[in-house]
C-alpha atoms as a PDB file:
ATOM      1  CA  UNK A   1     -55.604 107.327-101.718  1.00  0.00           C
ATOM      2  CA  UNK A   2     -54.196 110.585-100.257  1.00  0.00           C
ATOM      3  CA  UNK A   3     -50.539 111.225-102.003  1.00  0.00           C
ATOM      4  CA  UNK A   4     -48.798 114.102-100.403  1.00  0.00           C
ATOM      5  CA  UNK A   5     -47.106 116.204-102.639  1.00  0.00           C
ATOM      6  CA  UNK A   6     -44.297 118.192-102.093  1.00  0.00           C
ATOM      7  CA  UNK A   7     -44.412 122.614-103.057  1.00  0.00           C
ATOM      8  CA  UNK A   8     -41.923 125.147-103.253  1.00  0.00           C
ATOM      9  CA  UNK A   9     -42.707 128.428-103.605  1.00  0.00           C
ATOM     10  CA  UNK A  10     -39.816 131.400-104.308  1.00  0.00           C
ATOM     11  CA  UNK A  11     -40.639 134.717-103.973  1.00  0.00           C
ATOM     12  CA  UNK A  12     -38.353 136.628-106.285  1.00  0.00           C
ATOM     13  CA  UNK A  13     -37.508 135.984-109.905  1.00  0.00           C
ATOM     14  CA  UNK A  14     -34.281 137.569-109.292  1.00  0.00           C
ATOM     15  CA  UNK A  15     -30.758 135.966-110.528  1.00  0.00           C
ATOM     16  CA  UNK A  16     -30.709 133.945-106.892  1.00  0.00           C
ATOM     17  CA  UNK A  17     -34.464 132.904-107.138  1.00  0.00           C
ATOM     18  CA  UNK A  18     -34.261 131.058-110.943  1.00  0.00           C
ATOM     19  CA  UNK A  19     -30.651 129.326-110.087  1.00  0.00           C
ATOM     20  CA  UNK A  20     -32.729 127.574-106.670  1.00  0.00           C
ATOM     21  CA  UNK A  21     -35.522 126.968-108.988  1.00  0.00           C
ATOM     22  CA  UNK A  22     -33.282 125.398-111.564  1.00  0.00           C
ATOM     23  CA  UNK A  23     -31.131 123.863-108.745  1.00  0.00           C
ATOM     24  CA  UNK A  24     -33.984 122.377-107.439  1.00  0.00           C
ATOM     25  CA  UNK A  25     -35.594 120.694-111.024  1.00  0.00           C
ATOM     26  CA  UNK A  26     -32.069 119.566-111.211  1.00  0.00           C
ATOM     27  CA  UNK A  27     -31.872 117.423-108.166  1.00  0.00           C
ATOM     28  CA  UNK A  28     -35.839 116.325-108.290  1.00  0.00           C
ATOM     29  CA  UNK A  29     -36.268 117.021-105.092  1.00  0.00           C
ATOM     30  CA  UNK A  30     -40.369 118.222-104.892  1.00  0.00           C
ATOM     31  CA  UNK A  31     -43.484 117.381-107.405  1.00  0.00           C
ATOM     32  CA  UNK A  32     -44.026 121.528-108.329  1.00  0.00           C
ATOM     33  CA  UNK A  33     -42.178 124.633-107.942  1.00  0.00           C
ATOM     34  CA  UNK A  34     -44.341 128.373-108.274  1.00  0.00           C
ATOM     35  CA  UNK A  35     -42.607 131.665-108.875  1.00  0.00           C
ATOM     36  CA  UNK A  36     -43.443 134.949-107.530  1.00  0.00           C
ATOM     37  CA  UNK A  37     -42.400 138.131-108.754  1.00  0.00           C
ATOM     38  CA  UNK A  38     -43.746 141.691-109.305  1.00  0.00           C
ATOM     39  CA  UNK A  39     -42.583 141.233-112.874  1.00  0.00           C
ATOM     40  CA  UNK A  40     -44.722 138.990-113.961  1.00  0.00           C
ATOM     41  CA  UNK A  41     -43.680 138.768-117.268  1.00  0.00           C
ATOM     42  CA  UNK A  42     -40.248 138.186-116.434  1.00  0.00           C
ATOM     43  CA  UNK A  43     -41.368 135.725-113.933  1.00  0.00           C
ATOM     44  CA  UNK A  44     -43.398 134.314-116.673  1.00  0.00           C
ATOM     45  CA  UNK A  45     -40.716 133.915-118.936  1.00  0.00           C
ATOM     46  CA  UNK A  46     -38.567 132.062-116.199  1.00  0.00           C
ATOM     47  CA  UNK A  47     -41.256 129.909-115.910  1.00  0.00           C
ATOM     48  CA  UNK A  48     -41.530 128.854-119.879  1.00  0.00           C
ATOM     49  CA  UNK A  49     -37.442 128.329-119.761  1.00  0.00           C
ATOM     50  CA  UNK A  50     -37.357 126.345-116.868  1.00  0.00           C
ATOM     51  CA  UNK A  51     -40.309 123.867-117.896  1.00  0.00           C
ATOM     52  CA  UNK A  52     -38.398 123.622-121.582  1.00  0.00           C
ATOM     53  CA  UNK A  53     -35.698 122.012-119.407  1.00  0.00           C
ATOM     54  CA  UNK A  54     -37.916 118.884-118.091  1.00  0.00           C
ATOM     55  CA  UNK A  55     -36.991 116.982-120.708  1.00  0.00           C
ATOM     56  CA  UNK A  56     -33.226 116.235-119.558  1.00  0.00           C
ATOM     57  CA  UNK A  57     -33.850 115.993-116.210  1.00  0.00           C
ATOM     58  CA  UNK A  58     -34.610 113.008-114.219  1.00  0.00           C
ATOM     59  CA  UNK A  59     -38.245 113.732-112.922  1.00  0.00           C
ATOM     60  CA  UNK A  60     -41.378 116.285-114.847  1.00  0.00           C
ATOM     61  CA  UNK A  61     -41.287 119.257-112.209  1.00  0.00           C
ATOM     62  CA  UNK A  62     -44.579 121.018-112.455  1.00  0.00           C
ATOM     63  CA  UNK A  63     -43.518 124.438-112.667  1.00  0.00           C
ATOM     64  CA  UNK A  64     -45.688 127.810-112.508  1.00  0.00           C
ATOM     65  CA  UNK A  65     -46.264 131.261-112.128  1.00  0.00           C
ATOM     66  CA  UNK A  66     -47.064 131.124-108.914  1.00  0.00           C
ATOM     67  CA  UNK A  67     -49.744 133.679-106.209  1.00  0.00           C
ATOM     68  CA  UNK A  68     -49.466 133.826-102.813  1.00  0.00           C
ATOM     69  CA  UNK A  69     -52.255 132.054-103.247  1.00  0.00           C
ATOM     70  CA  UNK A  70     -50.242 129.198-103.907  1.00  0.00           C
ATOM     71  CA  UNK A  71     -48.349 129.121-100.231  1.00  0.00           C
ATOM     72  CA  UNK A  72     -51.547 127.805 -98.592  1.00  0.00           C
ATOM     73  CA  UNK A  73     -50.644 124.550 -99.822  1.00  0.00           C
ATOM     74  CA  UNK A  74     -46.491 124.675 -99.801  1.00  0.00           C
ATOM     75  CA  UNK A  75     -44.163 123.105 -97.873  1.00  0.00           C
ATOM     76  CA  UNK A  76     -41.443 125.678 -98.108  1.00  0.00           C
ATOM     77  CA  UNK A  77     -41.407 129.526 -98.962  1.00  0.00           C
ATOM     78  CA  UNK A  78     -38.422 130.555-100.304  1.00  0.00           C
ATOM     79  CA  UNK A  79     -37.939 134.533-100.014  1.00  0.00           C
ATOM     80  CA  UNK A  80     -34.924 136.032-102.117  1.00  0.00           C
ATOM     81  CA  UNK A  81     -36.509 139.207-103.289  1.00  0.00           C
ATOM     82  CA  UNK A  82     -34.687 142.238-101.758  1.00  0.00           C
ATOM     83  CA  UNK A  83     -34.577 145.903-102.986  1.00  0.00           C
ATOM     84  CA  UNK A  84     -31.115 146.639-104.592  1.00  0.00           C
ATOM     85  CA  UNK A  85     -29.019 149.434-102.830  1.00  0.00           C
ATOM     86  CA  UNK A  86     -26.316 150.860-105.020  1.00  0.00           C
ATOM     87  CA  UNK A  87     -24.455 152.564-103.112  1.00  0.00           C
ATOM     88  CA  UNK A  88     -24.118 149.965-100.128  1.00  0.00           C
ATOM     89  CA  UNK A  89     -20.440 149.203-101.063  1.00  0.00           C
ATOM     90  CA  UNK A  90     -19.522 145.501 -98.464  1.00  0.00           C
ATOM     91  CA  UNK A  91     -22.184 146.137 -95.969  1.00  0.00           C
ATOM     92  CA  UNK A  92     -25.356 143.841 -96.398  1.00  0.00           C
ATOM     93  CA  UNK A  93     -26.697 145.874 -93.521  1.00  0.00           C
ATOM     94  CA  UNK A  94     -26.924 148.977 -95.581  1.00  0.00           C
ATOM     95  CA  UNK A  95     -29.828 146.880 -97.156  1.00  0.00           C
ATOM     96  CA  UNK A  96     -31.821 146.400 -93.612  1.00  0.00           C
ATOM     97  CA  UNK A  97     -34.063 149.527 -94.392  1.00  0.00           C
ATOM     98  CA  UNK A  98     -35.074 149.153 -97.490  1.00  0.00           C
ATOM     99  CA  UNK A  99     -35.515 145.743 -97.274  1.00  0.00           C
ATOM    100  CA  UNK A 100     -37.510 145.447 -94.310  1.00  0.00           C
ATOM    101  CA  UNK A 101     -40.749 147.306 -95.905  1.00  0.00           C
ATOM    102  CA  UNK A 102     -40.585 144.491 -98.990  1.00  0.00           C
ATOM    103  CA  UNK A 103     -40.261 142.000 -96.664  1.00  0.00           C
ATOM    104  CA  UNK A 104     -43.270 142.853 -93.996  1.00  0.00           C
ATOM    105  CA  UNK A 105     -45.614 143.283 -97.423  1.00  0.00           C
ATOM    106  CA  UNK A 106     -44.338 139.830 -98.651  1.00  0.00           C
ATOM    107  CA  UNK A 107     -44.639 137.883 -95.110  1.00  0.00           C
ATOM    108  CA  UNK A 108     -47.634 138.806 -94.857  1.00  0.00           C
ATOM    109  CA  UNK A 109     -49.643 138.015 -98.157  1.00  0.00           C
ATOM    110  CA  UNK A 110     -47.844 134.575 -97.817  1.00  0.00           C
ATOM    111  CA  UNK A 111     -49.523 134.596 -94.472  1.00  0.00           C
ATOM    112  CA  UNK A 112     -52.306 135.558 -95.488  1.00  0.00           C
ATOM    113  CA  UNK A 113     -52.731 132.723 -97.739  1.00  0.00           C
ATOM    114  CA  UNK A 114     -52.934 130.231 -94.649  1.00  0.00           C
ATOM    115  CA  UNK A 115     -49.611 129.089 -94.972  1.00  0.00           C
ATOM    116  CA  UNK A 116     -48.233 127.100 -92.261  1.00  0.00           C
ATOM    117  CA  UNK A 117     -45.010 125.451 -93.947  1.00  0.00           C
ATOM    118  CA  UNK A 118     -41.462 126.906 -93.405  1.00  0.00           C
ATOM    119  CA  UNK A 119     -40.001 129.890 -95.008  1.00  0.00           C
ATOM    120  CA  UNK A 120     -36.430 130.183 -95.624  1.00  0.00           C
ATOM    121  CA  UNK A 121     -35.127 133.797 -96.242  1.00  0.00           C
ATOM    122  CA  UNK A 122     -32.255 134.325 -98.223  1.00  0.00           C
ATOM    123  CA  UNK A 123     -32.896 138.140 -98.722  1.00  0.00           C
ATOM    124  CA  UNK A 124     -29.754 140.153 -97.078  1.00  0.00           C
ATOM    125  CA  UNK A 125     -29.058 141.160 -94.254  1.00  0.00           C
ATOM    126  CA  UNK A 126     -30.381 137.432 -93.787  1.00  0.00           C
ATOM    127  CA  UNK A 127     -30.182 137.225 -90.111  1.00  0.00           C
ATOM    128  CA  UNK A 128     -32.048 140.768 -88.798  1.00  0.00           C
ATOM    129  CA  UNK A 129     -34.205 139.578 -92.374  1.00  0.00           C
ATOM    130  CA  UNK A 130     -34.886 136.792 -90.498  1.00  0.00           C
ATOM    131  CA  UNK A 131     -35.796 137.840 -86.980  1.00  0.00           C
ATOM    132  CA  UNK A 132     -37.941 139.951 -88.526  1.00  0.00           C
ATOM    133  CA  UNK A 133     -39.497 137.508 -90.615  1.00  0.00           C
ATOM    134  CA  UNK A 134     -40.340 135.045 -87.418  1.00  0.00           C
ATOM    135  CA  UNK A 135     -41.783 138.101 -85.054  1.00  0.00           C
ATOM    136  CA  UNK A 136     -44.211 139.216 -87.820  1.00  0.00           C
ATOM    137  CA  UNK A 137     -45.016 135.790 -89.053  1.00  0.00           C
ATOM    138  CA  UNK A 138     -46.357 134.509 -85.876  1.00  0.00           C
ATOM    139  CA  UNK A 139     -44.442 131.212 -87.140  1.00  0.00           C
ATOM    140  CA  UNK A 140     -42.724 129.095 -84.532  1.00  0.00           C
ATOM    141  CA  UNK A 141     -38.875 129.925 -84.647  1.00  0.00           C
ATOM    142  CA  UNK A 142     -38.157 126.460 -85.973  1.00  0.00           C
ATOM    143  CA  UNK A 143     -40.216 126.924 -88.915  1.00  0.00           C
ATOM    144  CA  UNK A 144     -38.161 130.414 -89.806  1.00  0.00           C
ATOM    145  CA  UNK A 145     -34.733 129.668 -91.000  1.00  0.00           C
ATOM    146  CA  UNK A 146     -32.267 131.723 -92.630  1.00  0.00           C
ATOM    147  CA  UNK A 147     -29.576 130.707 -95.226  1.00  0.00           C
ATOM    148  CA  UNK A 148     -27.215 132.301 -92.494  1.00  0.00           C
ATOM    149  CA  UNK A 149     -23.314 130.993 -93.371  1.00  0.00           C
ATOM    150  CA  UNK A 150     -24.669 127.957 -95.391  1.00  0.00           C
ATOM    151  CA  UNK A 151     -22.416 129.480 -98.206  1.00  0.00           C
ATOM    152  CA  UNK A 152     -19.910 130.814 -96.246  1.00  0.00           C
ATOM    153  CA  UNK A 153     -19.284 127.346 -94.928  1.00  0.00           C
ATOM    154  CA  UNK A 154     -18.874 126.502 -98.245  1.00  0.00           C
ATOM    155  CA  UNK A 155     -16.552 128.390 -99.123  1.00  0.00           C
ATOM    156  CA  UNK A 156     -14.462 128.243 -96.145  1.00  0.00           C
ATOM    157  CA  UNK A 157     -14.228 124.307 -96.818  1.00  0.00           C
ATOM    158  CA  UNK A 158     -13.220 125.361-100.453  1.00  0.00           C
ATOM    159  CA  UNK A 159     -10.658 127.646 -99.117  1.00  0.00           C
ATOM    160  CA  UNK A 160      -9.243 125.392 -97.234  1.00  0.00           C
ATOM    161  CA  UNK A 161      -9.537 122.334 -99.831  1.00  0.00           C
ATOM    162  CA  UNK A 162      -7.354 124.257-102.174  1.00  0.00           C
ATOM    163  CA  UNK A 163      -4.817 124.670 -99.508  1.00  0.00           C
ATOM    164  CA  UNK A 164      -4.097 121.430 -99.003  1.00  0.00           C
ATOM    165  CA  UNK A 165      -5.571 119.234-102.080  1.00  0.00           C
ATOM    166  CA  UNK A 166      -8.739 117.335-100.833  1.00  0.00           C
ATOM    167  CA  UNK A 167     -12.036 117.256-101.527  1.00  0.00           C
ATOM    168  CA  UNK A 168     -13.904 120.038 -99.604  1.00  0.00           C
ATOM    169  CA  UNK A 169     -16.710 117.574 -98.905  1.00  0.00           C
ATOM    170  CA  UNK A 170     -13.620 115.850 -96.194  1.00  0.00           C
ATOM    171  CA  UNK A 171     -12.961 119.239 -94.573  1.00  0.00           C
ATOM    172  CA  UNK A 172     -14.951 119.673 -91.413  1.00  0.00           C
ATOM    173  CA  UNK A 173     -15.554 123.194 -90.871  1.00  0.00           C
ATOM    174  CA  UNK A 174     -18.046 126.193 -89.751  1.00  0.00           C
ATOM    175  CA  UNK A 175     -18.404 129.548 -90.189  1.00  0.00           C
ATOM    176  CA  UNK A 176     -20.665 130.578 -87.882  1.00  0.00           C
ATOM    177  CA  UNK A 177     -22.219 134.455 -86.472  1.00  0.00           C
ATOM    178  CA  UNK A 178     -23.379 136.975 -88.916  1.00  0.00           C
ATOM    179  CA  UNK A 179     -24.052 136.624 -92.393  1.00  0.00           C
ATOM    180  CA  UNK A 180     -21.498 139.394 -93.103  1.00  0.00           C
ATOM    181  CA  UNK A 181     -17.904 141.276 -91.926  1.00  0.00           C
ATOM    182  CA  UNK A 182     -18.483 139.869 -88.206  1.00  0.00           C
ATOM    183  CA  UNK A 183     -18.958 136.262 -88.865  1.00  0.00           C
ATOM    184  CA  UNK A 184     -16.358 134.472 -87.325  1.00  0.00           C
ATOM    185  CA  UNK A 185     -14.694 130.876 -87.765  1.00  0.00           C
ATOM    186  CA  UNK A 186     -14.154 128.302 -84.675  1.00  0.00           C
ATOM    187  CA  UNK A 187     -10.664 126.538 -86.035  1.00  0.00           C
ATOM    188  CA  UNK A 188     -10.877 124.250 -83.126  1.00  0.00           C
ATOM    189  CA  UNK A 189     -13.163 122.492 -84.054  1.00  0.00           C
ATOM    190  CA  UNK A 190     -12.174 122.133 -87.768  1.00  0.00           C
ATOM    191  CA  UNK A 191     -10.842 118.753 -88.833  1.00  0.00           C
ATOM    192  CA  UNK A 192      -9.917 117.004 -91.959  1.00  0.00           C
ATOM    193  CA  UNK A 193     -10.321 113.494 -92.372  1.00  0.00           C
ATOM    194  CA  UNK A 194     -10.275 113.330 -88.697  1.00  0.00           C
ATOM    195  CA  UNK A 195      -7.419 115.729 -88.226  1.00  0.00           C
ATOM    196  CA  UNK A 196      -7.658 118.961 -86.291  1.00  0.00           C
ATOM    197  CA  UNK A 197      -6.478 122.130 -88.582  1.00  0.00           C
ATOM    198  CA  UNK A 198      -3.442 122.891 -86.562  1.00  0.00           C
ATOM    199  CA  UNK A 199      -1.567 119.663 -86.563  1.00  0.00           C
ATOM    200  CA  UNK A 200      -2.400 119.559 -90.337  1.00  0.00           C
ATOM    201  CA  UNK A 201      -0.608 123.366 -90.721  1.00  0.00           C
ATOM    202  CA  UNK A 202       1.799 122.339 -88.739  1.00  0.00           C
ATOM    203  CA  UNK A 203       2.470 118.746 -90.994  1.00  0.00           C
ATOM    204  CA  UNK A 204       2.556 120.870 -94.284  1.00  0.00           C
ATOM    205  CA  UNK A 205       3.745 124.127 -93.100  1.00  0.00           C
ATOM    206  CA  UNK A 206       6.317 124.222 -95.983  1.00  0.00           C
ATOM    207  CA  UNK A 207       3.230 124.144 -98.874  1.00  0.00           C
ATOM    208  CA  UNK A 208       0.417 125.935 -96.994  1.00  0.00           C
ATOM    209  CA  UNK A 209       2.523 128.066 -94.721  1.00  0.00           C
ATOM    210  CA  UNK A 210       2.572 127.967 -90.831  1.00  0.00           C
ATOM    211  CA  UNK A 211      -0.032 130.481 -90.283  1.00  0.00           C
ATOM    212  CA  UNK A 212      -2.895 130.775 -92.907  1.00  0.00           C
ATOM    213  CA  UNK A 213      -5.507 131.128 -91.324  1.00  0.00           C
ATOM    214  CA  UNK A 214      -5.910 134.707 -91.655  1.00  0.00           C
ATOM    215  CA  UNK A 215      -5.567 134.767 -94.984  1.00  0.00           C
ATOM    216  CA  UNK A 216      -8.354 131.802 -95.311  1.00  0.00           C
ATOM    217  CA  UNK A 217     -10.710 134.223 -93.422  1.00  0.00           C
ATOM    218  CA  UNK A 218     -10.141 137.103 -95.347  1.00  0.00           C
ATOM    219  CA  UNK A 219     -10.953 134.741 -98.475  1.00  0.00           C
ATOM    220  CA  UNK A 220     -13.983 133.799 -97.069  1.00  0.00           C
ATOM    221  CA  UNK A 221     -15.561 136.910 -95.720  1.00  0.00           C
ATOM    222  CA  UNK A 222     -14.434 138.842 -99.608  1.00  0.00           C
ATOM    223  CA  UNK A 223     -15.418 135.604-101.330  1.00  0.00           C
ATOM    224  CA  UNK A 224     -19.115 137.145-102.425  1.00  0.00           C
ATOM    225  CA  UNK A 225     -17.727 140.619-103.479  1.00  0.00           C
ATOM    226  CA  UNK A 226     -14.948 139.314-105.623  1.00  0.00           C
ATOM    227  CA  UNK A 227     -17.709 137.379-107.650  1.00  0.00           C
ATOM    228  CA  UNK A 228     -19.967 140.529-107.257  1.00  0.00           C
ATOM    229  CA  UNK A 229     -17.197 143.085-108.652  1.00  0.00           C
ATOM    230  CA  UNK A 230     -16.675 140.931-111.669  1.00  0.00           C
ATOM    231  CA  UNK A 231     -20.180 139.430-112.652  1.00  0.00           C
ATOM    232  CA  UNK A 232     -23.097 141.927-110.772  1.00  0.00           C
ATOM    233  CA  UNK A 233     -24.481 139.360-108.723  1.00  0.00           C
ATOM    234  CA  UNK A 234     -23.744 136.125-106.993  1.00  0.00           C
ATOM    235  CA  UNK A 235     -26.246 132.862-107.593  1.00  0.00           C
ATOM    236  CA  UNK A 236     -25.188 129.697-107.867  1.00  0.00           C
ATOM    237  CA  UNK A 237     -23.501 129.604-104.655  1.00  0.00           C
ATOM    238  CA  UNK A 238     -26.448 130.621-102.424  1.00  0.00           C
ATOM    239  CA  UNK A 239     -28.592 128.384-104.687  1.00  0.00           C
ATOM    240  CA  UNK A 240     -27.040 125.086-103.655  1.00  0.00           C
ATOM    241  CA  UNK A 241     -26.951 126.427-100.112  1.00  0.00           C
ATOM    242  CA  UNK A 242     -30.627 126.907 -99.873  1.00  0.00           C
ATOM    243  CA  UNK A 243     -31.503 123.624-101.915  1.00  0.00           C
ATOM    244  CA  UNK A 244     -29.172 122.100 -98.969  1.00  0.00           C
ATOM    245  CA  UNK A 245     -31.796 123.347 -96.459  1.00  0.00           C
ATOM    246  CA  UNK A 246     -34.448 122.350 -98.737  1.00  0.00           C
ATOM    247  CA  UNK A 247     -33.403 119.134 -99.163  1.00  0.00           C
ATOM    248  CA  UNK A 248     -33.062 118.662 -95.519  1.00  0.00           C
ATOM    249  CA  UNK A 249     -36.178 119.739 -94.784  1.00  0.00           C
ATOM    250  CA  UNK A 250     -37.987 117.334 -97.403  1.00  0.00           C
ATOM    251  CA  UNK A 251     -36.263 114.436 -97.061  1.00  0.00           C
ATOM    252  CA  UNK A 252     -36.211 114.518 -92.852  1.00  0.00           C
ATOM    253  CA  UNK A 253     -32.301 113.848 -93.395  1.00  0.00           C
ATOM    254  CA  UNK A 254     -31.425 115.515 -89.357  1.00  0.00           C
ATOM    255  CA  UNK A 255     -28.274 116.999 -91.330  1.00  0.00           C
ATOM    256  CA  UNK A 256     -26.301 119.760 -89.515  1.00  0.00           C
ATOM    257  CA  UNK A 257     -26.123 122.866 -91.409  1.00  0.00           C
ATOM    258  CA  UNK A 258     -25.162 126.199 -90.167  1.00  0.00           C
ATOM    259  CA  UNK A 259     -28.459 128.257 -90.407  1.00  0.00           C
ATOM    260  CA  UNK A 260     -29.357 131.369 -88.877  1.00  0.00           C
ATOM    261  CA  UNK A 261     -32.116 130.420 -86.288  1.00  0.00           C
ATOM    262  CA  UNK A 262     -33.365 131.656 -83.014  1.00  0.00           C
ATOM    263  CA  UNK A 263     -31.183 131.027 -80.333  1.00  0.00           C
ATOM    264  CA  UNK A 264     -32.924 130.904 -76.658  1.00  0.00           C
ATOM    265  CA  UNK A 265     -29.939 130.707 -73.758  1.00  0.00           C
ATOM    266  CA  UNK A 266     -27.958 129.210 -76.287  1.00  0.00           C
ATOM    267  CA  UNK A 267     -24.120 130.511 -76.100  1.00  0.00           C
ATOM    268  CA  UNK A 268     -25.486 132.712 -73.870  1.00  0.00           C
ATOM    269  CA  UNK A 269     -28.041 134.240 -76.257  1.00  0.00           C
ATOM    270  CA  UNK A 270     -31.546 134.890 -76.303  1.00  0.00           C
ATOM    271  CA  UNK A 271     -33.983 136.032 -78.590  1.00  0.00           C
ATOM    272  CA  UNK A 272     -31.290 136.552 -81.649  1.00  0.00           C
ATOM    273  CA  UNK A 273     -31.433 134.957 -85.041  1.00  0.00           C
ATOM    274  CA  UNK A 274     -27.813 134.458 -85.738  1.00  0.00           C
ATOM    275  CA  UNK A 275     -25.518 131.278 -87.673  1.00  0.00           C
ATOM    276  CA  UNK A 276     -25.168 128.079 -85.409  1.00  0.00           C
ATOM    277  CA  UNK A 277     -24.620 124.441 -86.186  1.00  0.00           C
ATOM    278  CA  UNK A 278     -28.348 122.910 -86.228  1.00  0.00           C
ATOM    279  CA  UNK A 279     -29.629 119.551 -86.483  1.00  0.00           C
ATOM    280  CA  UNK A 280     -32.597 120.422 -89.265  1.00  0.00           C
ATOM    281  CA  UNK A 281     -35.619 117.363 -89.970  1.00  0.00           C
ATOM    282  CA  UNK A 282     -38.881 117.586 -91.643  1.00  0.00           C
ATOM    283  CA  UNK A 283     -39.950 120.030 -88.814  1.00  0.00           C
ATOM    284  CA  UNK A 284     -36.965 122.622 -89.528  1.00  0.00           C
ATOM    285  CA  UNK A 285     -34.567 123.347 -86.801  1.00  0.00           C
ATOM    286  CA  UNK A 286     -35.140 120.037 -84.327  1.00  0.00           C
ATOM    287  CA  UNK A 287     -31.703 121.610 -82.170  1.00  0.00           C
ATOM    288  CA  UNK A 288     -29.323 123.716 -81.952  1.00  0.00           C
ATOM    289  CA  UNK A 289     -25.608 122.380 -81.431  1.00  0.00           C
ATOM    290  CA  UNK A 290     -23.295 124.134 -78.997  1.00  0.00           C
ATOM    291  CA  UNK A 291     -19.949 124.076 -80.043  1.00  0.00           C
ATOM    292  CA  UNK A 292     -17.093 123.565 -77.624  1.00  0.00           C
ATOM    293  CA  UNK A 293     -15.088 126.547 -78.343  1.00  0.00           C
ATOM    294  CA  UNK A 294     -12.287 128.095 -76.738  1.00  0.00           C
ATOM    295  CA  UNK A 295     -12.699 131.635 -74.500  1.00  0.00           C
ATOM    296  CA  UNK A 296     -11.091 133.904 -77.929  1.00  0.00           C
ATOM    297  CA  UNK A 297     -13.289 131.827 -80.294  1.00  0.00           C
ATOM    298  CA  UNK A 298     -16.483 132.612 -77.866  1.00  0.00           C
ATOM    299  CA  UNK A 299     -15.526 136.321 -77.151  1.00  0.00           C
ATOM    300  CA  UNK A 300     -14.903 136.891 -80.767  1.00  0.00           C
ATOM    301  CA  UNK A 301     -18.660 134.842 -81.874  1.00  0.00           C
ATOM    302  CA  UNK A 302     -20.064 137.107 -78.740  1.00  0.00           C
ATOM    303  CA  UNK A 303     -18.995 140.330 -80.835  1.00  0.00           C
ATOM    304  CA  UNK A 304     -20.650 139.087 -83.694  1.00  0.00           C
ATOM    305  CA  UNK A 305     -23.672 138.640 -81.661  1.00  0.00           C
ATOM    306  CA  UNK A 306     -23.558 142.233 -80.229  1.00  0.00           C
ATOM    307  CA  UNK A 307     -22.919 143.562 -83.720  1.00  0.00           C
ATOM    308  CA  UNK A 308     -26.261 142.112 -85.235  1.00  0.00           C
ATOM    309  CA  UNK A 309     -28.086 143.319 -81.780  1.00  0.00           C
ATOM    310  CA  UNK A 310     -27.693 146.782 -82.216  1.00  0.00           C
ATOM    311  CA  UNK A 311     -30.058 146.601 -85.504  1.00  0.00           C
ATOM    312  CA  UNK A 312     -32.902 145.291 -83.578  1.00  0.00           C
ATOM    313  CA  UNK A 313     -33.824 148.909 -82.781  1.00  0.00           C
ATOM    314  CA  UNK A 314     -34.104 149.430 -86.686  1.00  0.00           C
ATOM    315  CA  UNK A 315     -37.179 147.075 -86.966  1.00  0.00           C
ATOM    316  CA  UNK A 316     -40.562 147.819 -86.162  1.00  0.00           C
END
């Protein structure tokens, strides 16, 4: 009897790689887990934590400290590992060079390995990360996905939630573009319970105010720093968003997520890795969705586009 199992394997024992570990013994969702980390004792000592935890969850994760070695065999690579920049104040992008030299050494030892699963990069900037990623991967673009606005449509939805009183799970909403300043939000299409944004301003304009979206962007875009500024890093957030993808991926659920994945002649695109709705199965991005937005919506997403472009020239 041949019983597939299902592998993780996170490269970076960071603050963001443990809480997706941990998110993902929480929810049960594969048979083993493997760390990576230049710190090996620190990964080590992740390792011993999160296998003390087993015992009040609801299914014995195998969990190890993991080789790349041990992507030959795995589903999904998860990269988080990035080098820390100081002095990048609210610009991801200040990260791109430093970044880009861990990230061509870690691509390809998990490469190297045989690997032929999907990797998902969280590292930051995420989507020039993960351009990069799929051109020196030789992976097929649907197999290289980046957490993208995953957690910016999160928070968004949270944003907006606490505007009105719902649950954020019934707000219908994307932020979609870069990963950063540019990213951009198509409030046409946004709809709770069925109702488009506007006419729901518009019905509660004397608790929410007649014109909040601004301010709801603003939130959004600052909502990483403000954790940052206070607590040094931000985890638990971007955890759940990749365990999302994860989950997606595992269970073949052909759930729409906002990722940032190739786009070929899509929104007039081609050969960018940039946040889009996409329809994401057991293969990793099955489609991309084209939203219906309207000319300012498009022109603004198209600046986004340009924005992230004019890094491409920083890579090899």
């Amino acid at each position: 009897m041949n019983i597939q199992k299902s592998k993780v394997v996170i490269v970076g024992a960071g603050n963001v790689g443990v809480s997706t570990a941990f998110c993902l013994i929480n929810q049960g969702l594969c048979d083993e887990i493997a760390l990576i980390d230049l710190n090996q004792e620190k990964a080590f000592g992740e390792v011993l934590d999160l296998s003390q935890s087993i015992e009040y969850m609801n299914r014995n994760t195998k969990i190890k400290l993991g080789t790349y070695d041990d992507c030959q065999d795995a589903n999904i690579v998860i990269i988080t590992a990035s080098v820390p920049v100081h002095d990048a104040g609210n610009d991801r992008l200040k990260m791109l060079e430093p970044t880009k030299k861990v990230m061509k050494t870690i691509v390809q030892q998990i490469m190297g390995s045989g690997f032929d699963g999907h990797i998902i990069i969280v590292s930051n900037p995420v989507d020039i990360m993960s351009y990069y990623v799929y051109k020196i991967s030789g992976l097929p673009a649907s197999q290289v996905i980046g957490s993208g606005t995953t957690l910016d449509t999160a928070r968004l939805k949270y944003f907006i939630a606490q505007k009105i009183q719902v649950d954020p799970r019934s707000v219908h909403a994307l932020v979609i573009g870069e990963h950063g300043d540019s990213e951009m939000i198509p409030w046409s299409t946004v709809r709770i319970g069925g109702k488009d944004i506007y006419s729901v301003v518009k019905d509660n304009a004397d608790r929410i105010g007649e014109n909040p979206y601004d301010e709801m962007k603003k939130d959004t875009i600052q909502a990483g720093w403000e954790i940052f500024n206070r607590k040094g890093n931000t985890c638990y957030g971007i955890a759940s968003s990749t365990v999302g993808i994860v989950k997606t991926i595992l269970h073949n659920e052909n759930k729409i997520l906002p990722v940032s994945t190739l786009l070929q002649g899509q929104y007039g695109q081609d050969q960018l890795y940039i946040s889009v709705p996409a329809i994401i199965d057991k293969s990793g991005v099955r489609e991309i969705v084209e939203l219906h937005m309207t000319d300012e919506e498009m022109q603004e997403f198209q600046k986004s586009c340009d924005h992230l472009k004019s890094f491409y020239d920083c890579l090899d």
